[in-house]
Protein backbone atom coordinates (compact mmCIF):
# COMPACT_ATOMS: atom_id res chain seq x y z
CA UNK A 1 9.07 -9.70 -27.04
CA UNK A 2 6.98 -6.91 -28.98
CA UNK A 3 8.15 -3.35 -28.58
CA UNK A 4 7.16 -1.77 -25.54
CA UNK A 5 4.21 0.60 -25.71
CA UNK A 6 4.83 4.56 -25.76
CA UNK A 7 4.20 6.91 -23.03
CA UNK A 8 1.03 8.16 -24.77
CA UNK A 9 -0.03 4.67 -25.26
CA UNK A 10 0.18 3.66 -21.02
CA UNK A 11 -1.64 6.61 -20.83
CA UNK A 12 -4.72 5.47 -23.03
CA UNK A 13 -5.11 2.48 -22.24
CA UNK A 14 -4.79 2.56 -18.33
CA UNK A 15 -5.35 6.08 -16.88
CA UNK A 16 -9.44 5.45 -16.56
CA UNK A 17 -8.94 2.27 -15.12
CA UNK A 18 -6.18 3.56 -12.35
CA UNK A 19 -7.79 7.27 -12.07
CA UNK A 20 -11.20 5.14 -10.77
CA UNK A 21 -8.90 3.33 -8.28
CA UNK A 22 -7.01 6.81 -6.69
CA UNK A 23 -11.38 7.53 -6.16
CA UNK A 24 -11.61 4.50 -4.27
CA UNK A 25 -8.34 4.67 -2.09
CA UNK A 26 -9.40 8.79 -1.40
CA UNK A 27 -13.29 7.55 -0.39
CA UNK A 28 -11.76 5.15 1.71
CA UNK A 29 -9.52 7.13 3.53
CA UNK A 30 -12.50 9.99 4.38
CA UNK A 31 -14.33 6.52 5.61
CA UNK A 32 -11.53 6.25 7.40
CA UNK A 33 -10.97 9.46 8.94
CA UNK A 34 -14.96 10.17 9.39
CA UNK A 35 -15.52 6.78 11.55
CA UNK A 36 -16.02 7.31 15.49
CA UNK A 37 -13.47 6.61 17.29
CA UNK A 38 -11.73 10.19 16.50
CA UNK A 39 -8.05 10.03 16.79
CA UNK A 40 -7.32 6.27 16.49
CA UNK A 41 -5.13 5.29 13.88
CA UNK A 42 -4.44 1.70 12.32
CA UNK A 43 -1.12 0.22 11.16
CA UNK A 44 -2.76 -0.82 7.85
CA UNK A 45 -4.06 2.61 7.18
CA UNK A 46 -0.51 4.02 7.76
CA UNK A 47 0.80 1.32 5.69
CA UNK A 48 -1.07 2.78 2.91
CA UNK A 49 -0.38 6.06 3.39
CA UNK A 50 3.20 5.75 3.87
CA UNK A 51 3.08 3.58 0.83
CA UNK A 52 1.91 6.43 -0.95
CA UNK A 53 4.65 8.55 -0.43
CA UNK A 54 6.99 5.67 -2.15
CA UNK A 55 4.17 6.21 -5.39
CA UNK A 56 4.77 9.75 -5.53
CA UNK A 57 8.70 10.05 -5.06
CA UNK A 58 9.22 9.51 -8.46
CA UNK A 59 12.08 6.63 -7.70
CA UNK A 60 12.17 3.83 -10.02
CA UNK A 61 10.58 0.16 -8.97
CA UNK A 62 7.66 1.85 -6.90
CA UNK A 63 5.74 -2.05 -6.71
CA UNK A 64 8.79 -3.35 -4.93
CA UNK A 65 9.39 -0.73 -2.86
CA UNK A 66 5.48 -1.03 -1.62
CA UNK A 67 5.25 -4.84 -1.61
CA UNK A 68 8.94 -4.62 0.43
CA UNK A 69 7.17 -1.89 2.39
CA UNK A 70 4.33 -4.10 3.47
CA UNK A 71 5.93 -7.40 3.68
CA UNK A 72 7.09 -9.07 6.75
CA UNK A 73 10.75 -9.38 7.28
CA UNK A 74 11.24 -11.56 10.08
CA UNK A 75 12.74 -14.77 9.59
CA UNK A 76 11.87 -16.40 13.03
CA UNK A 77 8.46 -18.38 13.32
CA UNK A 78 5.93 -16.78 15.55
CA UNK A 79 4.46 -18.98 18.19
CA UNK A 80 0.92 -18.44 17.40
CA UNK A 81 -0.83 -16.77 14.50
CA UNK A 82 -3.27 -14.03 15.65
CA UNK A 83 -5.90 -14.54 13.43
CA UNK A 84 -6.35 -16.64 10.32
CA UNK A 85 -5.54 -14.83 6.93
CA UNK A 86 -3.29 -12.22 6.35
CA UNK A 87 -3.59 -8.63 7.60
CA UNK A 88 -2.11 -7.38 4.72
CA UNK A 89 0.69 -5.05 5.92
CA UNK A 90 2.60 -5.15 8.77
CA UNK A 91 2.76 -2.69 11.56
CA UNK A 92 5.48 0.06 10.98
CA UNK A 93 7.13 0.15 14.37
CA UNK A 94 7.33 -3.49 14.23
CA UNK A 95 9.32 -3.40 11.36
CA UNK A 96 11.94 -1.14 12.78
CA UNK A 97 12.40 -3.92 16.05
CA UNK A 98 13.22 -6.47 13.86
């Protein structure tokens, strides 16, 4: 394995790249919040969000924390699949009933 890369180095070669995807996730959450049905939430959107706060607490291993976040921790089968494809983050609440 090479050396790893310096601080200053990250910061060159990645910040445009990452500061265009912090755009995207802020346009999408004032989609988000501008749609019409005023006041409705969805658990994906506060997936992300809460997700978010794990980015900025400055703790170590932020990726696992999100993926661990948004991963499904039930070990029992489900009876029936509600859709096909995977939503992508699982409902808070449901998390805390398991």
């Amino acid at each position: 394995m090479g050396t790893p890369l310096t601080k200053q180095a990250v910061a060159d070669l990645y910040f445009l790249e990452h500061r265009a995807k912090v755009l995207d996730l802020a346009a999408f959450l004032d989609r988000f919040d501008r749609a019409s049905e005023p006041g409705a939430d969805d658990f994906r959107v506060q997936a992300l969000t809460a997700a978010l706060g794990l980015v900025l607490d400055g703790q170590p291993e932020r990726a696992r924390r999100v993926l661990e976040l948004w991963s499904d921790h039930s070990t029992q089968p489900i009876e029936r699949a509600p859709m096909k494809g995977a939503l992508g983050a699982m409902p808070l609440d449901a998390r805390e009933r398991r």
